[in-house]
C-alpha atoms as a PDB file:
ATOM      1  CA  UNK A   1     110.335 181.597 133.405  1.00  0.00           C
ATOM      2  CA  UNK A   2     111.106 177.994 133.374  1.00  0.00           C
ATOM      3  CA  UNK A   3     108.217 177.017 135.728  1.00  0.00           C
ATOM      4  CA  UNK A   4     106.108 179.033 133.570  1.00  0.00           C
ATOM      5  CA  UNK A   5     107.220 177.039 130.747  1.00  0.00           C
ATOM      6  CA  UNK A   6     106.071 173.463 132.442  1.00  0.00           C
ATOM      7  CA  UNK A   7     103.053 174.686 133.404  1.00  0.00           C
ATOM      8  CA  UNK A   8     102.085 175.693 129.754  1.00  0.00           C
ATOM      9  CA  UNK A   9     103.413 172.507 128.163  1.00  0.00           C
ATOM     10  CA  UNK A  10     101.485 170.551 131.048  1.00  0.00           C
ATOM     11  CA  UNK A  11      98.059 172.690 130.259  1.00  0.00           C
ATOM     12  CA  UNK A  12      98.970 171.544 126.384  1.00  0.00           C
ATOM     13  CA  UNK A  13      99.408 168.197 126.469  1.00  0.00           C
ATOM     14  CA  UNK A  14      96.214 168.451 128.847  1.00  0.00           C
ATOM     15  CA  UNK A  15      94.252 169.819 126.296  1.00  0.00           C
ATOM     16  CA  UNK A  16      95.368 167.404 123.713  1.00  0.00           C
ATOM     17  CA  UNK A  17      94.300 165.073 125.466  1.00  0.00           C
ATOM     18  CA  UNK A  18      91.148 166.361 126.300  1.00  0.00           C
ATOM     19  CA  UNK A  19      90.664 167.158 122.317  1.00  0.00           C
ATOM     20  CA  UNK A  20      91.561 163.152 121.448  1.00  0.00           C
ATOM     21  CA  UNK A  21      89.067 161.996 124.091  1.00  0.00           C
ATOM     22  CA  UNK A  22      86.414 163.877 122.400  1.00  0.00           C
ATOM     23  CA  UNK A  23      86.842 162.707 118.939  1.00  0.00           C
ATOM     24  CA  UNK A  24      87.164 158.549 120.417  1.00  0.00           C
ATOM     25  CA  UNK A  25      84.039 158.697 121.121  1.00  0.00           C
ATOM     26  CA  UNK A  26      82.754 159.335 117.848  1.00  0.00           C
ATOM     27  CA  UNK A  27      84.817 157.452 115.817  1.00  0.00           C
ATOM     28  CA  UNK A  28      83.736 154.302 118.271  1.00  0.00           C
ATOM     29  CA  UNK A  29      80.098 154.383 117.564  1.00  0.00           C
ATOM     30  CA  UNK A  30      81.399 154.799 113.631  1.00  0.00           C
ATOM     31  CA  UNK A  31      83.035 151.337 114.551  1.00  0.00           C
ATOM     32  CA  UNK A  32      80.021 150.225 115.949  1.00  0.00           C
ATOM     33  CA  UNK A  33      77.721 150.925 113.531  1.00  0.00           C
ATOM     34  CA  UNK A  34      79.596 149.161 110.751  1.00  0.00           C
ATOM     35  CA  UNK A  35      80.057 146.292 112.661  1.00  0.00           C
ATOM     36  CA  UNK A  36      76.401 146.128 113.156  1.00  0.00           C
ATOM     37  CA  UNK A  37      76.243 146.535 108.963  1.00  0.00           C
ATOM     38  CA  UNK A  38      78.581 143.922 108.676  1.00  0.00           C
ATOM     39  CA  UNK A  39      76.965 141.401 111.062  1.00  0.00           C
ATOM     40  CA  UNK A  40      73.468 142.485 109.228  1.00  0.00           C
ATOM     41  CA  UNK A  41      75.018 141.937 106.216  1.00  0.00           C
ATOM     42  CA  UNK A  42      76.380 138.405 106.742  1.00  0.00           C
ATOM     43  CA  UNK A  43      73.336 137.468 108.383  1.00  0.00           C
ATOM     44  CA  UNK A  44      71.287 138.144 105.016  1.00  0.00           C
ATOM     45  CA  UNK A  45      74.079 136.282 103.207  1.00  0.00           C
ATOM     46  CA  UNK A  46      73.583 133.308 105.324  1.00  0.00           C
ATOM     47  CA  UNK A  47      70.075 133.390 105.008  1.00  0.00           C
ATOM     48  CA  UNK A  48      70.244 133.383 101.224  1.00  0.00           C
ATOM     49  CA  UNK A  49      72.730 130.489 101.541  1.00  0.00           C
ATOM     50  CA  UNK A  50      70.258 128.733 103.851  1.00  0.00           C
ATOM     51  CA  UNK A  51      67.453 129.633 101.544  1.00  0.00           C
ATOM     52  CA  UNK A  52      69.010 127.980  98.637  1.00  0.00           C
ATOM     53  CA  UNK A  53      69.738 125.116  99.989  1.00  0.00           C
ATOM     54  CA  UNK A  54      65.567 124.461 101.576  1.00  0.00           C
ATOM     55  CA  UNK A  55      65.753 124.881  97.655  1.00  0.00           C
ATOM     56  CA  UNK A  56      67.541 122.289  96.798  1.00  0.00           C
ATOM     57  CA  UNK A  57      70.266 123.972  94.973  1.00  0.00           C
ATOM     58  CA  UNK A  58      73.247 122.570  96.956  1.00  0.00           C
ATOM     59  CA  UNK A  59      75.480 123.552  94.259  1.00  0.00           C
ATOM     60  CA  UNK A  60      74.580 127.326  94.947  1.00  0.00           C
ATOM     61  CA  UNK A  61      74.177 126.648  98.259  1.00  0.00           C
ATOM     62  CA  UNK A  62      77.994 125.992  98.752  1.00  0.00           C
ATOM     63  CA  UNK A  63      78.846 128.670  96.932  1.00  0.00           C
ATOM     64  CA  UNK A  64      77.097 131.204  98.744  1.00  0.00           C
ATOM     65  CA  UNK A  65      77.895 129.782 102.151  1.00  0.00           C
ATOM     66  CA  UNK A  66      81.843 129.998 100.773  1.00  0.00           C
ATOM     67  CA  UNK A  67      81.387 133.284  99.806  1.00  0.00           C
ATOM     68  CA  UNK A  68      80.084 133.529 103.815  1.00  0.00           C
ATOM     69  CA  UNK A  69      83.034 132.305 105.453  1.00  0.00           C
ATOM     70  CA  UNK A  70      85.446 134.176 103.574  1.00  0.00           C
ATOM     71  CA  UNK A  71      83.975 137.409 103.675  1.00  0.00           C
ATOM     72  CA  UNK A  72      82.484 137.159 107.394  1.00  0.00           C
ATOM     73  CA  UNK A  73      85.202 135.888 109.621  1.00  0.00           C
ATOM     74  CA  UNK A  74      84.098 135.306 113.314  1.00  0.00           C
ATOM     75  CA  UNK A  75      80.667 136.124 112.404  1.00  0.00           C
ATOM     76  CA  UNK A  76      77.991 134.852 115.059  1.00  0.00           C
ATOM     77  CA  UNK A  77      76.516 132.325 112.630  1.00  0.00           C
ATOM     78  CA  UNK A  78      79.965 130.906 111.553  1.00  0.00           C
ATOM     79  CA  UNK A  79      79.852 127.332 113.015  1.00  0.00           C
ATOM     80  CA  UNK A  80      75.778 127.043 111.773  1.00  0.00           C
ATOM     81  CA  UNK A  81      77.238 128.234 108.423  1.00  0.00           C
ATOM     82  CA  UNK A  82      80.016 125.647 109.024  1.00  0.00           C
ATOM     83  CA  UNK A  83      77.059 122.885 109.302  1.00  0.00           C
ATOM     84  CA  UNK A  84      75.140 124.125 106.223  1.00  0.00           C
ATOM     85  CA  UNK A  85      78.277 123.552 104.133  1.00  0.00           C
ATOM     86  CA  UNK A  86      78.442 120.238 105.545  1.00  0.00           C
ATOM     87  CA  UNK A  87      75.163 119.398 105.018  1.00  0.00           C
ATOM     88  CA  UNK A  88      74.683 120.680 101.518  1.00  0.00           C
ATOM     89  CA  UNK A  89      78.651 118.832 100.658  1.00  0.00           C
ATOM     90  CA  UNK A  90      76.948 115.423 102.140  1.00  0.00           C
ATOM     91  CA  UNK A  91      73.743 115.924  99.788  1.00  0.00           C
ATOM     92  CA  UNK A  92      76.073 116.797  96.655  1.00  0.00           C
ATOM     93  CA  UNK A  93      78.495 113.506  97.629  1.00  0.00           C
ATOM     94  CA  UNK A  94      81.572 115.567  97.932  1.00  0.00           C
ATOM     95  CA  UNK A  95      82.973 113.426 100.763  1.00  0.00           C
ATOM     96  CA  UNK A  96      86.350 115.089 101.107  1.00  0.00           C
ATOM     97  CA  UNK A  97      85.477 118.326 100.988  1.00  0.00           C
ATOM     98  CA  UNK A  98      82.818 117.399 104.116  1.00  0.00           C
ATOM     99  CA  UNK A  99      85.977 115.683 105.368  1.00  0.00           C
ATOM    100  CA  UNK A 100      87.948 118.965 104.987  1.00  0.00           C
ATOM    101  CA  UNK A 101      85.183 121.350 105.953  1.00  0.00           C
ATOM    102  CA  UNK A 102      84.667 118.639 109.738  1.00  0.00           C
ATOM    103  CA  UNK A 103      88.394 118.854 110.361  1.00  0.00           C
ATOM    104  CA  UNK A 104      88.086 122.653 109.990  1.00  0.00           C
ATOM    105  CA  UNK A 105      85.516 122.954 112.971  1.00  0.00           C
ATOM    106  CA  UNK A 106      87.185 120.819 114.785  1.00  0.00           C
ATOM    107  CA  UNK A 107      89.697 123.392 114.573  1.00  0.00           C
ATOM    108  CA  UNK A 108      88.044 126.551 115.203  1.00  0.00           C
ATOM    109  CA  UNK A 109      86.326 124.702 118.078  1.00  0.00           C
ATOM    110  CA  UNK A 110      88.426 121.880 119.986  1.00  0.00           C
ATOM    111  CA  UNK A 111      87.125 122.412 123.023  1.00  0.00           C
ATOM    112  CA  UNK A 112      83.644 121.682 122.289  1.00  0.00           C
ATOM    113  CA  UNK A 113      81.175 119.005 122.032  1.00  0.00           C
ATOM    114  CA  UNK A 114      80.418 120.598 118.473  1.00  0.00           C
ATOM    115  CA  UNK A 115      83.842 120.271 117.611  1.00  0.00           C
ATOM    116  CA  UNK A 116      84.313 117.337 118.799  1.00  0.00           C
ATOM    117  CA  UNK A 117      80.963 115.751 117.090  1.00  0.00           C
ATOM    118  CA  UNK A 118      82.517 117.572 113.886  1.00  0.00           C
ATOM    119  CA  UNK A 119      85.503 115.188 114.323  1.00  0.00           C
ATOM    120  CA  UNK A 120      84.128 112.054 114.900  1.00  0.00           C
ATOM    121  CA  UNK A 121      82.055 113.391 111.490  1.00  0.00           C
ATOM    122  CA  UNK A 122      85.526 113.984 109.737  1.00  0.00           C
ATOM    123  CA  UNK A 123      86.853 110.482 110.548  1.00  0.00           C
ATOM    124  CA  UNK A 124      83.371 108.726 109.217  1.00  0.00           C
ATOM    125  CA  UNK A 125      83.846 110.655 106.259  1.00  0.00           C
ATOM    126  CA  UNK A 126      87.304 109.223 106.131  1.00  0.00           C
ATOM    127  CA  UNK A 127      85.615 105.885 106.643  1.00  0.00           C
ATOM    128  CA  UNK A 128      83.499 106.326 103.389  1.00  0.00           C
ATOM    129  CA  UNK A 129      86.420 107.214 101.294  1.00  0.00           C
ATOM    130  CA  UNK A 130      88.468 104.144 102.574  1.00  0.00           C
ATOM    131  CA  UNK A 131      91.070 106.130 104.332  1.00  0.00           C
ATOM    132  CA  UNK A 132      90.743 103.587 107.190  1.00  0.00           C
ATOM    133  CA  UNK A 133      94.238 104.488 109.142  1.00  0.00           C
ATOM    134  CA  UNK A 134      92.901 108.264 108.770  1.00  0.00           C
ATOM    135  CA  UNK A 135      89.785 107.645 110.122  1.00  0.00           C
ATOM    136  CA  UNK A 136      91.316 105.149 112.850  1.00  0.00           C
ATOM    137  CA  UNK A 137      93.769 107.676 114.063  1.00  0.00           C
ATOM    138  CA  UNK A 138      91.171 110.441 114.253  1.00  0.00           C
ATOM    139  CA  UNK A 139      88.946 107.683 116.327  1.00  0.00           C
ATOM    140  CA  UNK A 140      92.217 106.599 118.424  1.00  0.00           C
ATOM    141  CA  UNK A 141      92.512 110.258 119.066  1.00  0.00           C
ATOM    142  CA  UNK A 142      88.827 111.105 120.445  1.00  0.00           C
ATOM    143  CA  UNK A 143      88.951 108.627 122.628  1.00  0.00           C
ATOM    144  CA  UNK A 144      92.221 109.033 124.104  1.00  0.00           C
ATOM    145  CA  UNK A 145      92.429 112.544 124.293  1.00  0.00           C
ATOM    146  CA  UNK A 146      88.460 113.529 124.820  1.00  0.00           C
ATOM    147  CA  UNK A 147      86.745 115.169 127.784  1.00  0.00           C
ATOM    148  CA  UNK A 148      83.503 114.038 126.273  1.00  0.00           C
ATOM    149  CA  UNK A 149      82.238 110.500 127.179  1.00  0.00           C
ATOM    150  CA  UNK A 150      79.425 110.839 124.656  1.00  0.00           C
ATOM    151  CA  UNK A 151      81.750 111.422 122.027  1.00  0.00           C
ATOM    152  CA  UNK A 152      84.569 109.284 123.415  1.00  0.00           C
ATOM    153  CA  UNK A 153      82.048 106.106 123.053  1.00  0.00           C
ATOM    154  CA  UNK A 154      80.254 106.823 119.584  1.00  0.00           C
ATOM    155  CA  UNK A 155      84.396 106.935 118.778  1.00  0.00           C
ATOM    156  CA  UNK A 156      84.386 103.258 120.326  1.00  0.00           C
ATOM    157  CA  UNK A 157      82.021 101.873 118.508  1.00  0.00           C
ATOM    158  CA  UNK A 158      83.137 103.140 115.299  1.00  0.00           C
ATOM    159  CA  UNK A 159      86.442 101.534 116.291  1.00  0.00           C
ATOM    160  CA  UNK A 160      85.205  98.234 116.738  1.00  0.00           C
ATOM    161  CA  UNK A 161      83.069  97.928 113.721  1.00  0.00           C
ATOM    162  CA  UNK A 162      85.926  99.384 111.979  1.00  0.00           C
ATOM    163  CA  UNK A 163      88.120  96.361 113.331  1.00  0.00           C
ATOM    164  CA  UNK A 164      85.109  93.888 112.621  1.00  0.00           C
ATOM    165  CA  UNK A 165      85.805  95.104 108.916  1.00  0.00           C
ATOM    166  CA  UNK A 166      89.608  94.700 109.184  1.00  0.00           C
ATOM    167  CA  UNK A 167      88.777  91.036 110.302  1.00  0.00           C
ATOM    168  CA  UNK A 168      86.305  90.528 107.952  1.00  0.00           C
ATOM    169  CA  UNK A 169      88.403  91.130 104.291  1.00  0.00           C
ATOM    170  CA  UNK A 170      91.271  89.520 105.965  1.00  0.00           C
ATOM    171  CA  UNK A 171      89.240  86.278 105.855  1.00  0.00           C
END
């Protein structure tokens, strides 16, 4: 009776587990397709974001490209929607939030060249808006700390001409 008993409680749980294997499947290419919405989706919001800026309208280029990163997190075109912010906060003057927006690829991507670059952008910016020990830390950092010897010099030279300044209204 007992042995009975096991063998119908194994041929159960077999056959719920059969039964769950068969609905997975479905529910994955569910999952799939509305990732594939979603990434369609975000791509058309980016290219509206793009499209306003080739416009001219920085303003609403911002916006929309905000509206990108917030909604579309991890998307494929993050860091290029990363650059466009950058880009359109350079042409609108907004120097710290280009500072802000650099320092935030640099975070998403430290191990990069792009992130990297998108540092040494973050401490010019820094530069502009006279945060000088900001911008030299930042500098002192890329060069002490980076794989990249590109990046590593450009750092340099921003350095020195930084310290040619320092020398220069101390006179």
């Amino acid at each position: 009776m007992r042995q009975n008993l096991k063998i119908s409680l194994i041929i159960l749980l077999w056959l719920i587990a059969t039964s769950m294997t068969q609905i997975s499947p479905q529910s994955k290419s569910r999952n799939d397709v509305f990732k594939a919405e979603e990434q369609k989706q975000g791509e058309l919001l980016f290219k509206k974001a793009s499209e306003f800026y080739e416009d001219r309208n920085y303003v609403k280029a911002i916006e929309e490209t905000k509206l990108f990163l917030i909604l579309y997190v991890r998307h494929p075109k993050e860091w290029e929607a990363r650059k466009l912010l950058s880009l359109s906060y350079r042409k609108v003057g907004d120097t710290v939030a280009l500072a802000r927006n650099e320092l935030k690829m640099y975070q998403d991507y430290p191990n990069t060249e792009e992130g990297l670059g998108a540092y040494l952008e973050s401490a010019r910016a820094f530069i502009r808006l006279g945060r000088e020990h900001q911008a030299t830390a930042i500098l002192k950092d890329i060069t002490q700390n980076t794989y990249s010897s590109k990046i590593a010099q450009e750092a340099e030279l921003e350095l020195a001409q930084l310290e040619i300044l320092g020398e220069t209204k101390n006179k």
